[in-house]
PDB file of N, CA and C in Angstrom:
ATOM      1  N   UNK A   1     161.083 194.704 135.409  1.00  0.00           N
ATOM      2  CA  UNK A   1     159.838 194.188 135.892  1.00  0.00           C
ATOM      3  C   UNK A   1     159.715 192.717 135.481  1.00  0.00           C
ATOM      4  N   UNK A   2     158.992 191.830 136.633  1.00  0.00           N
ATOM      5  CA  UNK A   2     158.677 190.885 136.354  1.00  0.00           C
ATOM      6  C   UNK A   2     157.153 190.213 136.218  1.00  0.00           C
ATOM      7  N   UNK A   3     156.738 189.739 135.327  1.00  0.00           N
ATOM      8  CA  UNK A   3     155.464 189.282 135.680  1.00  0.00           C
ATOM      9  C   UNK A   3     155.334 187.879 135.146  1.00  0.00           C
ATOM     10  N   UNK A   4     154.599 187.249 136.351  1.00  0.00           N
ATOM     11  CA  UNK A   4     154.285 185.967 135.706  1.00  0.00           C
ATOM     12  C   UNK A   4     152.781 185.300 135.718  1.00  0.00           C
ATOM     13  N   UNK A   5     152.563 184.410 134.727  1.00  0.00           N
ATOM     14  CA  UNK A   5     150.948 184.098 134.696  1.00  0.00           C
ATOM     15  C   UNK A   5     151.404 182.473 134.822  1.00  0.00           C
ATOM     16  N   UNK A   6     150.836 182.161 135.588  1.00  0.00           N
ATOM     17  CA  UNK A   6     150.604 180.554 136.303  1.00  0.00           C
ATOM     18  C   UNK A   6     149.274 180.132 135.278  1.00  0.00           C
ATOM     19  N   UNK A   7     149.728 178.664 135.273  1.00  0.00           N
ATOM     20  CA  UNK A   7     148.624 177.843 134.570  1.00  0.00           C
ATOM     21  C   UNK A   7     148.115 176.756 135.563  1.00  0.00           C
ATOM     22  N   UNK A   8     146.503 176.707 135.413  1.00  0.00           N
ATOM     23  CA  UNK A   8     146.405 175.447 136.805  1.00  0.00           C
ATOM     24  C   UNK A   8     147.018 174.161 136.206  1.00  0.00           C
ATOM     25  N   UNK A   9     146.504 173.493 134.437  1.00  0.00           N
ATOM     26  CA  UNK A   9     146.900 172.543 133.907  1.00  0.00           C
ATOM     27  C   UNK A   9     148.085 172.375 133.413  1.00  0.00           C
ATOM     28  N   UNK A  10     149.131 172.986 133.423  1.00  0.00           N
ATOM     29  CA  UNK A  10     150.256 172.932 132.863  1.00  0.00           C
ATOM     30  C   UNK A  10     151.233 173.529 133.553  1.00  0.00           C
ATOM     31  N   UNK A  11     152.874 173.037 133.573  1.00  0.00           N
ATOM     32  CA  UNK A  11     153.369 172.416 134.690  1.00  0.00           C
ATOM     33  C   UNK A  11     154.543 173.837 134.017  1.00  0.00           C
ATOM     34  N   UNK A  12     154.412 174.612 133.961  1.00  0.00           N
ATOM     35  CA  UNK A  12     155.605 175.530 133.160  1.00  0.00           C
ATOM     36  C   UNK A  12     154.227 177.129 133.629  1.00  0.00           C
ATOM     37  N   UNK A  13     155.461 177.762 133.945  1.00  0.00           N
ATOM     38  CA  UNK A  13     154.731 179.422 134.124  1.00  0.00           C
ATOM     39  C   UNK A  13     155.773 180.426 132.727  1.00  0.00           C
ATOM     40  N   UNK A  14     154.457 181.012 132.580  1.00  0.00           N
ATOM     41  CA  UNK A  14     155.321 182.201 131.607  1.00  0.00           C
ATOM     42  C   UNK A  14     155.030 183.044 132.425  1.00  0.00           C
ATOM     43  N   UNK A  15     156.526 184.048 132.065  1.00  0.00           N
ATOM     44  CA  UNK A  15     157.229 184.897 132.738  1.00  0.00           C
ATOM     45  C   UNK A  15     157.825 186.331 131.861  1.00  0.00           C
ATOM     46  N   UNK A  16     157.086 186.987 131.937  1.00  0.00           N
ATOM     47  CA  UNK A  16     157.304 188.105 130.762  1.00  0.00           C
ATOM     48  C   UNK A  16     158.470 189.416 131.515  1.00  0.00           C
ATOM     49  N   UNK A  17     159.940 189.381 131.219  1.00  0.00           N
ATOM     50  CA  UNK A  17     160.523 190.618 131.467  1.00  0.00           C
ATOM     51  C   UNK A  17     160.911 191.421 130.943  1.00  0.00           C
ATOM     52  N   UNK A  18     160.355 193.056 131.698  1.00  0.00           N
ATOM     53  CA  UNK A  18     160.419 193.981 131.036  1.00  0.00           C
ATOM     54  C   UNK A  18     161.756 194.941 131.818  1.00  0.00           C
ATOM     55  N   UNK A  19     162.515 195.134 130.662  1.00  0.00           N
ATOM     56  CA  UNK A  19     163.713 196.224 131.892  1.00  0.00           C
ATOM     57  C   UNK A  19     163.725 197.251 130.602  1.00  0.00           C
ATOM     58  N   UNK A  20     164.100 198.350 131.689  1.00  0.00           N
ATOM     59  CA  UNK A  20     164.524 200.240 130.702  1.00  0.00           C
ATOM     60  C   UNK A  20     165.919 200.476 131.243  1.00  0.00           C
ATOM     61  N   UNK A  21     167.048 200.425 130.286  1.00  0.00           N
ATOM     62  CA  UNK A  21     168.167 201.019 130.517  1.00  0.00           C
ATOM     63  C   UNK A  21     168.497 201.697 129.244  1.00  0.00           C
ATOM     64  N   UNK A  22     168.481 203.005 129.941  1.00  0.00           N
ATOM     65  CA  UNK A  22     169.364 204.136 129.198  1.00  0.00           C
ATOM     66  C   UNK A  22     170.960 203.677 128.358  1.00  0.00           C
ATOM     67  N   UNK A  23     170.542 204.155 127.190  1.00  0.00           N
ATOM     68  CA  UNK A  23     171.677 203.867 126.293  1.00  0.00           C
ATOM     69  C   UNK A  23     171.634 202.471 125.600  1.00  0.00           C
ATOM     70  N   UNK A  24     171.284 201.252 126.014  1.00  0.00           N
ATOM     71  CA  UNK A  24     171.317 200.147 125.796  1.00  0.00           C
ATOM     72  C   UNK A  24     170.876 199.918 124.168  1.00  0.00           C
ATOM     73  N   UNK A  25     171.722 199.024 123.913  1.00  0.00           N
ATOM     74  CA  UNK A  25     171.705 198.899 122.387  1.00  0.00           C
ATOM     75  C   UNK A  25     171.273 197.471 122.582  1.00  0.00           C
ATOM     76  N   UNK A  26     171.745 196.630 122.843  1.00  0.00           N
ATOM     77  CA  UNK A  26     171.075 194.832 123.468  1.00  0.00           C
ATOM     78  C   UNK A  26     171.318 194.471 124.948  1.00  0.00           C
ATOM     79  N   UNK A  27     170.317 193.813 125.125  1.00  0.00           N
ATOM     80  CA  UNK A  27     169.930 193.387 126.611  1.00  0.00           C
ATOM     81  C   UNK A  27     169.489 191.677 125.926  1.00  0.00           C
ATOM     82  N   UNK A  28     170.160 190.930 126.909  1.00  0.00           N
ATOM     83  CA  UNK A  28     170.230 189.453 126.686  1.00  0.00           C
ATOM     84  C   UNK A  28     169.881 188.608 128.195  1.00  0.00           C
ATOM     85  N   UNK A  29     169.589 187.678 128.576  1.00  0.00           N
ATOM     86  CA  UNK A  29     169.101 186.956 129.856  1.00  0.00           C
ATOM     87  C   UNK A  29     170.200 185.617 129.550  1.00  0.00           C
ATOM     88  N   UNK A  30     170.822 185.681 131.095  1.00  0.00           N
ATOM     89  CA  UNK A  30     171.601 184.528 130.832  1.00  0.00           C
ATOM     90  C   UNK A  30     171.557 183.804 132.589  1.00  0.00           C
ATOM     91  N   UNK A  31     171.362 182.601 132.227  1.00  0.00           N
ATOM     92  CA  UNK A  31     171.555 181.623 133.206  1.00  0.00           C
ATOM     93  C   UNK A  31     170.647 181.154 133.898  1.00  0.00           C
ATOM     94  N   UNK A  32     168.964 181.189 133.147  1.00  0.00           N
ATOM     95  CA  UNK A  32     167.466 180.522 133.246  1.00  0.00           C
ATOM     96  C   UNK A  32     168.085 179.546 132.747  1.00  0.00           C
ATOM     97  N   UNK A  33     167.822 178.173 133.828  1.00  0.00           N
ATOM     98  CA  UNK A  33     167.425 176.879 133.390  1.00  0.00           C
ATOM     99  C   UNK A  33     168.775 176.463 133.841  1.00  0.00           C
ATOM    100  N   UNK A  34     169.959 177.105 133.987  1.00  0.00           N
ATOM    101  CA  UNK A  34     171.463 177.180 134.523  1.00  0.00           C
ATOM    102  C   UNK A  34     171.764 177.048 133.558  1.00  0.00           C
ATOM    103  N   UNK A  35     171.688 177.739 132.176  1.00  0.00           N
ATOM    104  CA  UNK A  35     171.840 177.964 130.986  1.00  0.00           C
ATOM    105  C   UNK A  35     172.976 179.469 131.055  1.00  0.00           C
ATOM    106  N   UNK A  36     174.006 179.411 131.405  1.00  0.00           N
ATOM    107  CA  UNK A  36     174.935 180.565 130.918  1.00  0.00           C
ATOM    108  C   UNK A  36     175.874 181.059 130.114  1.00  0.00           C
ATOM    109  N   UNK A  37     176.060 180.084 128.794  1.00  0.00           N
ATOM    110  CA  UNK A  37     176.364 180.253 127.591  1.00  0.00           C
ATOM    111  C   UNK A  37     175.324 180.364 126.923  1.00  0.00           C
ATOM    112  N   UNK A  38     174.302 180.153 126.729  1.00  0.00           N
ATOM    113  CA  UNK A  38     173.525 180.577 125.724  1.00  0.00           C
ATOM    114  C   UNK A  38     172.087 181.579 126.077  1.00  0.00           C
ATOM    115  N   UNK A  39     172.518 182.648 125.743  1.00  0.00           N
ATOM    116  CA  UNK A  39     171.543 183.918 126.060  1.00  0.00           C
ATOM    117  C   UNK A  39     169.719 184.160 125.352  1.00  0.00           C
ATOM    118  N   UNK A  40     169.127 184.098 126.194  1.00  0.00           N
ATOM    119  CA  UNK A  40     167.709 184.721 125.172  1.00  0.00           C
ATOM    120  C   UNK A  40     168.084 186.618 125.271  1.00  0.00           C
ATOM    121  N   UNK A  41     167.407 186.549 123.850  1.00  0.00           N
ATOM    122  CA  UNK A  41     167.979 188.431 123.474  1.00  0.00           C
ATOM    123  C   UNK A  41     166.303 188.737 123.761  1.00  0.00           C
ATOM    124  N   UNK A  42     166.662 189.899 124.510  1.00  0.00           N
ATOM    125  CA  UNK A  42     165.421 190.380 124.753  1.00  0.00           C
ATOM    126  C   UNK A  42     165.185 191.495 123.448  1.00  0.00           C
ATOM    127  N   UNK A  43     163.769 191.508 123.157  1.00  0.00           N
ATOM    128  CA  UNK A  43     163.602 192.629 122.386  1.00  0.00           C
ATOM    129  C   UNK A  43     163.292 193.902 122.612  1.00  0.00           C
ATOM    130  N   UNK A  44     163.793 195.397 121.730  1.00  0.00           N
ATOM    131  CA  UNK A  44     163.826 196.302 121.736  1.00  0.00           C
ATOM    132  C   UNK A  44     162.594 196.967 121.480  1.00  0.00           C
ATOM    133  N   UNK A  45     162.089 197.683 122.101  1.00  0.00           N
ATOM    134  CA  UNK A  45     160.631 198.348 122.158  1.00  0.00           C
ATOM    135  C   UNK A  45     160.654 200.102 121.625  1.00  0.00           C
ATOM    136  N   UNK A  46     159.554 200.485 121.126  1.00  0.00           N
ATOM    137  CA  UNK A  46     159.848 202.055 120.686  1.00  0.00           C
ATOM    138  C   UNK A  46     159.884 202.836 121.594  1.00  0.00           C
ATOM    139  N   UNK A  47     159.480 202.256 123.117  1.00  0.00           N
ATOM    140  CA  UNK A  47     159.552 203.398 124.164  1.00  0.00           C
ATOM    141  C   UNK A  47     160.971 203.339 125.062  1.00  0.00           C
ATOM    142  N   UNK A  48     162.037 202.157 124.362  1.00  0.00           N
ATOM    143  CA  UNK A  48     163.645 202.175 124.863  1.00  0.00           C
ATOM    144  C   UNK A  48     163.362 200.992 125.601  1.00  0.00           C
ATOM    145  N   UNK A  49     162.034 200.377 126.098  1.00  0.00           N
ATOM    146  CA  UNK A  49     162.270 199.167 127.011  1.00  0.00           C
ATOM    147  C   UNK A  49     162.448 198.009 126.494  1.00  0.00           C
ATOM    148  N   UNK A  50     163.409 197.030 126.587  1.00  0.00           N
ATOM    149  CA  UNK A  50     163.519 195.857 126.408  1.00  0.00           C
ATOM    150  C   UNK A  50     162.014 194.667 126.826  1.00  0.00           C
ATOM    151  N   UNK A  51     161.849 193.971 126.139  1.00  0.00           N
ATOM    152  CA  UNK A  51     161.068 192.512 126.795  1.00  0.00           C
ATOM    153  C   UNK A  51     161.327 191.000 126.095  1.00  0.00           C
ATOM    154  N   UNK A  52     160.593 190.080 127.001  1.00  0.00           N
ATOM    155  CA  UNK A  52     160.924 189.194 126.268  1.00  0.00           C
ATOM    156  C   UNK A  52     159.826 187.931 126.658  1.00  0.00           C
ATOM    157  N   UNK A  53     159.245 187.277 126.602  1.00  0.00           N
ATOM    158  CA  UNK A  53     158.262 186.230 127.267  1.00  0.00           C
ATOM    159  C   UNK A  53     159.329 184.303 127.113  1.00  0.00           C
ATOM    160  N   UNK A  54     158.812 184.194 128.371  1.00  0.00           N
ATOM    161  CA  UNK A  54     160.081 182.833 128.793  1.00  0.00           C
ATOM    162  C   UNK A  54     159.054 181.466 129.703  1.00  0.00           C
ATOM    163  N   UNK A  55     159.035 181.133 128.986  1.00  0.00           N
ATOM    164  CA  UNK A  55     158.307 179.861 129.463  1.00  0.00           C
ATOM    165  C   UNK A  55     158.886 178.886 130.614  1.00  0.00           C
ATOM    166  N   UNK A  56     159.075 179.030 131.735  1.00  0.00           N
ATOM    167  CA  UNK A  56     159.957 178.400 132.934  1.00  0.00           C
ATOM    168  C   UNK A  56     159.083 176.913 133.660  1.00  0.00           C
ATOM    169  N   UNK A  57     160.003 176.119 134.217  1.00  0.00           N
ATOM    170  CA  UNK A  57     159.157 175.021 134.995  1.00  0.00           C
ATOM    171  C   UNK A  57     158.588 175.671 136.538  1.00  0.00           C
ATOM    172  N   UNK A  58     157.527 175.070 136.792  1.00  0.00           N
ATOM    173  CA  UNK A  58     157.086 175.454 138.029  1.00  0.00           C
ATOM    174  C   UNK A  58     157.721 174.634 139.228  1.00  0.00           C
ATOM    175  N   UNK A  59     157.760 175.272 140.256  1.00  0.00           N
ATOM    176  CA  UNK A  59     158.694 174.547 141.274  1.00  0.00           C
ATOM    177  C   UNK A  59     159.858 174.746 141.547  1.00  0.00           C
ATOM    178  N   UNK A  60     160.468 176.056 140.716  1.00  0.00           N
ATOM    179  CA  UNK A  60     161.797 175.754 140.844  1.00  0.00           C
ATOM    180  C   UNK A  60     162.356 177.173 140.676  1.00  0.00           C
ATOM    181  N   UNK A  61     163.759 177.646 141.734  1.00  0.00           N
ATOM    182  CA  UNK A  61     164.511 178.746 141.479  1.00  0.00           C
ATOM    183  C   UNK A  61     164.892 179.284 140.153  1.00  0.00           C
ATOM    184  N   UNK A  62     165.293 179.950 140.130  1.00  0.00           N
ATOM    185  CA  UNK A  62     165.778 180.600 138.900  1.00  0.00           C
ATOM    186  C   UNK A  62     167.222 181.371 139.395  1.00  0.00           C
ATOM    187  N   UNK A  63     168.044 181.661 138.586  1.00  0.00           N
ATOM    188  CA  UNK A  63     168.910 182.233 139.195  1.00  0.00           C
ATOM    189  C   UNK A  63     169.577 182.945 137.129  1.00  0.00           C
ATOM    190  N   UNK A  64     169.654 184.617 137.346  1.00  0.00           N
ATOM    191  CA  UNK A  64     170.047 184.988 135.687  1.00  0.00           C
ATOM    192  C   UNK A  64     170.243 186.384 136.014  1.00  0.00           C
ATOM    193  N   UNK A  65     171.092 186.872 135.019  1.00  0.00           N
ATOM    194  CA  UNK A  65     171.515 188.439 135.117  1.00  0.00           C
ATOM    195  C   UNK A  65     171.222 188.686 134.022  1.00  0.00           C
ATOM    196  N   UNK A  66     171.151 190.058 133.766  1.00  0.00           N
ATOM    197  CA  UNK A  66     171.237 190.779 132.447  1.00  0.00           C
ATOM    198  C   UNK A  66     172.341 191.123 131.999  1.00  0.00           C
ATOM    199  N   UNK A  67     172.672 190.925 130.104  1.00  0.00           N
ATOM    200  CA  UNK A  67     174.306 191.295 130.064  1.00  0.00           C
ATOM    201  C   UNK A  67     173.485 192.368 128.663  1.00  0.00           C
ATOM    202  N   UNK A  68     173.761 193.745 129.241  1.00  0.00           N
ATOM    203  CA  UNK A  68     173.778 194.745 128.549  1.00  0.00           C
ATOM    204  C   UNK A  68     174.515 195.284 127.393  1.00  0.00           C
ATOM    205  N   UNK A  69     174.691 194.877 126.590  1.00  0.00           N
ATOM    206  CA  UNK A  69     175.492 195.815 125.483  1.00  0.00           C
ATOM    207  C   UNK A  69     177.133 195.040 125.483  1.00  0.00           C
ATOM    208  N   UNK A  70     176.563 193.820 125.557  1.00  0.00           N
ATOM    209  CA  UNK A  70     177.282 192.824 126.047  1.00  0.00           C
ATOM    210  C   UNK A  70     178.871 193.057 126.570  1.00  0.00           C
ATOM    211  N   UNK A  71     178.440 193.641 127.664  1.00  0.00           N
ATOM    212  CA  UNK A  71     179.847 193.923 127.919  1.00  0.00           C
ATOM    213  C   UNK A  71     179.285 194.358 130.094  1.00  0.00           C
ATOM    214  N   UNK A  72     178.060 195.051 130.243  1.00  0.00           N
ATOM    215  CA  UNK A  72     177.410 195.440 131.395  1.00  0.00           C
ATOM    216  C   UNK A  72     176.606 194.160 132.349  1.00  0.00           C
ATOM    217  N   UNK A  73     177.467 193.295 133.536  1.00  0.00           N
ATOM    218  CA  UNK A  73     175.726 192.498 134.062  1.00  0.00           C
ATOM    219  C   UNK A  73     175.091 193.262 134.833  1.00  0.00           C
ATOM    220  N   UNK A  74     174.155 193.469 134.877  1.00  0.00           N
ATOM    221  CA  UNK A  74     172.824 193.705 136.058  1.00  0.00           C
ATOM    222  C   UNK A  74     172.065 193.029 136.394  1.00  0.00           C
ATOM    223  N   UNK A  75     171.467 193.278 137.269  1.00  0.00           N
ATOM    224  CA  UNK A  75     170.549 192.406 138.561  1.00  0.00           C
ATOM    225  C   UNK A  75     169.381 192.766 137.971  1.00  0.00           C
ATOM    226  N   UNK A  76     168.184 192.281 138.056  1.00  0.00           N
ATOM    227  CA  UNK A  76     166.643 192.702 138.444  1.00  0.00           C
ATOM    228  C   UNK A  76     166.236 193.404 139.201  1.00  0.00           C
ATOM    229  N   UNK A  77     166.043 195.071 139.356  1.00  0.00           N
ATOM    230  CA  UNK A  77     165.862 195.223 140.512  1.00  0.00           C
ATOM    231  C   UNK A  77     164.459 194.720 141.239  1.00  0.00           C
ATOM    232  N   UNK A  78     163.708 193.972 140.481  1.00  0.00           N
ATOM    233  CA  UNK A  78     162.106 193.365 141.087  1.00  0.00           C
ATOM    234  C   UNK A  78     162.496 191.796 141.314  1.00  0.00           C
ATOM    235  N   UNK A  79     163.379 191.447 141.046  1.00  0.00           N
ATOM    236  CA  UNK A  79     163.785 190.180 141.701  1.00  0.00           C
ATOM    237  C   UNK A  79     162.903 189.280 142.527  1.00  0.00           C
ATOM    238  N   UNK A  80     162.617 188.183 143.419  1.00  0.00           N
ATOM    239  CA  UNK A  80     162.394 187.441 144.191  1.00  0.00           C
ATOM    240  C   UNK A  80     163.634 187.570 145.145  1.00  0.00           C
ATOM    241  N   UNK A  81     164.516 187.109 144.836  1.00  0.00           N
ATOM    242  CA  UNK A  81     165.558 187.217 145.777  1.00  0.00           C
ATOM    243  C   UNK A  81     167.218 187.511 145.008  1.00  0.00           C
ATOM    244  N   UNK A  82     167.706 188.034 145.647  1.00  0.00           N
ATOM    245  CA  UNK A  82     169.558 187.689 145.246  1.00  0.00           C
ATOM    246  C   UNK A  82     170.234 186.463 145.801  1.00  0.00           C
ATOM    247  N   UNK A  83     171.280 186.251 145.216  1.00  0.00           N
ATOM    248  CA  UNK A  83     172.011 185.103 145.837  1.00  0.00           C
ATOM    249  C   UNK A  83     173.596 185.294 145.284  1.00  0.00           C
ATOM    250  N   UNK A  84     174.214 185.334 145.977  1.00  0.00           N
ATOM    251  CA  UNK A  84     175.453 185.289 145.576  1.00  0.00           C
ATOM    252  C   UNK A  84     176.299 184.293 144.742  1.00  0.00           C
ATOM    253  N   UNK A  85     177.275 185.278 144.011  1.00  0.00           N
ATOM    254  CA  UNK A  85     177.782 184.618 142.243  1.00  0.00           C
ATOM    255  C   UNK A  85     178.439 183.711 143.567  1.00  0.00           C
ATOM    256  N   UNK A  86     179.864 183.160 142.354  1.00  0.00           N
ATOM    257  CA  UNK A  86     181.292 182.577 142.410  1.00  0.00           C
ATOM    258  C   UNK A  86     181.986 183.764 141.964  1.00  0.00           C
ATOM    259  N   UNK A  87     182.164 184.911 141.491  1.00  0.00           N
ATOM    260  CA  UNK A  87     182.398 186.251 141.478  1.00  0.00           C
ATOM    261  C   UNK A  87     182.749 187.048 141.902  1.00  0.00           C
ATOM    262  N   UNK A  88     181.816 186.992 143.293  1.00  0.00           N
ATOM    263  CA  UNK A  88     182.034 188.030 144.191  1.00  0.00           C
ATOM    264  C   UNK A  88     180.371 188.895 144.462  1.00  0.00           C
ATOM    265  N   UNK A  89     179.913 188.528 143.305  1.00  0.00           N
ATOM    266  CA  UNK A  89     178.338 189.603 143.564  1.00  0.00           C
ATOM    267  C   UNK A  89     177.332 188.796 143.720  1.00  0.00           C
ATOM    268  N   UNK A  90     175.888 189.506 142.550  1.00  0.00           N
ATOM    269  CA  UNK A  90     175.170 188.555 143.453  1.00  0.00           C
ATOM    270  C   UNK A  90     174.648 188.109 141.854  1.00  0.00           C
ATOM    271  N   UNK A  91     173.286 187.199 141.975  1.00  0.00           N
ATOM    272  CA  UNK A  91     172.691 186.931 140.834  1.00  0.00           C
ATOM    273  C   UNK A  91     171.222 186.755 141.522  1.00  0.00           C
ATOM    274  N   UNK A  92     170.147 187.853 140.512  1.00  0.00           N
ATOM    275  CA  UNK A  92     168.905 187.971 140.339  1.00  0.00           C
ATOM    276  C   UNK A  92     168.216 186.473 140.832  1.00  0.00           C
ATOM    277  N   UNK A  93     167.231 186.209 141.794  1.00  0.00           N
ATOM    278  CA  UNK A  93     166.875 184.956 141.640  1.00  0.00           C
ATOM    279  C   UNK A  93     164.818 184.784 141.590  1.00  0.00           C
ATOM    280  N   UNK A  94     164.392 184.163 140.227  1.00  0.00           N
ATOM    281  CA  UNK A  94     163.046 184.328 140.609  1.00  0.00           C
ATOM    282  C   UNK A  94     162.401 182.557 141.065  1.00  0.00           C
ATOM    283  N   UNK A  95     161.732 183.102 142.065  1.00  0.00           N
ATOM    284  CA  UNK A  95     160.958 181.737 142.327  1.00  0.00           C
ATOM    285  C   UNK A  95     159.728 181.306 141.983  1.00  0.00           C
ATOM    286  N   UNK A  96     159.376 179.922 141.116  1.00  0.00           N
ATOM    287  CA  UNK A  96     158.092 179.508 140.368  1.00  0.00           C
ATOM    288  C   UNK A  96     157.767 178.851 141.437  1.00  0.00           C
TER     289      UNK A  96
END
């Protein structure tokens, strides 16, 4: 899940995501900001769901997968849109 809260005075939206995968020991976000070496770790919740709150610029795509148990990527399934890797698949894309 994605949710985001817009500010009228300030030029950045927070963006709070929440994902549930079975088994998952860490869930990490990679490639906000076209940042794909360096991961935000989402945190672990008592009901198994991951979250994490991400402060993004307004105006602008996003494009990031989830790397599960660092070894699994997945998509968003609440996404804005997909777009295809250099890979072969696709990558999660949200729009501010």
């Amino acid at each position: 899940m994605i949710q985001k809260t817009f500010f009228k005075t300030k030029d950045y939206c927070k963006v709070k995501f929440v994902l549930n995968v079975e088994h998952a020991e860490t869930v990490e976000i990679l490639g906000l900001n076209s940042d794909w070496k360096n991961s935000i770790v989402m945190s672990k919740k008592k009901d198994g769901t991951f979250s994490c709150d991400v402060s993004l610029p307004k105006n602008l795509q996003q494009e990031f997968k989830y790397l599960v148990n660092q070894t699994d990527w997945i998509n968003e399934p609440e996404a804005d849109a997909q777009h295809p890797d250099s890979f072969g698949g696709n990558n999660s894309v949200i729009i501010l």
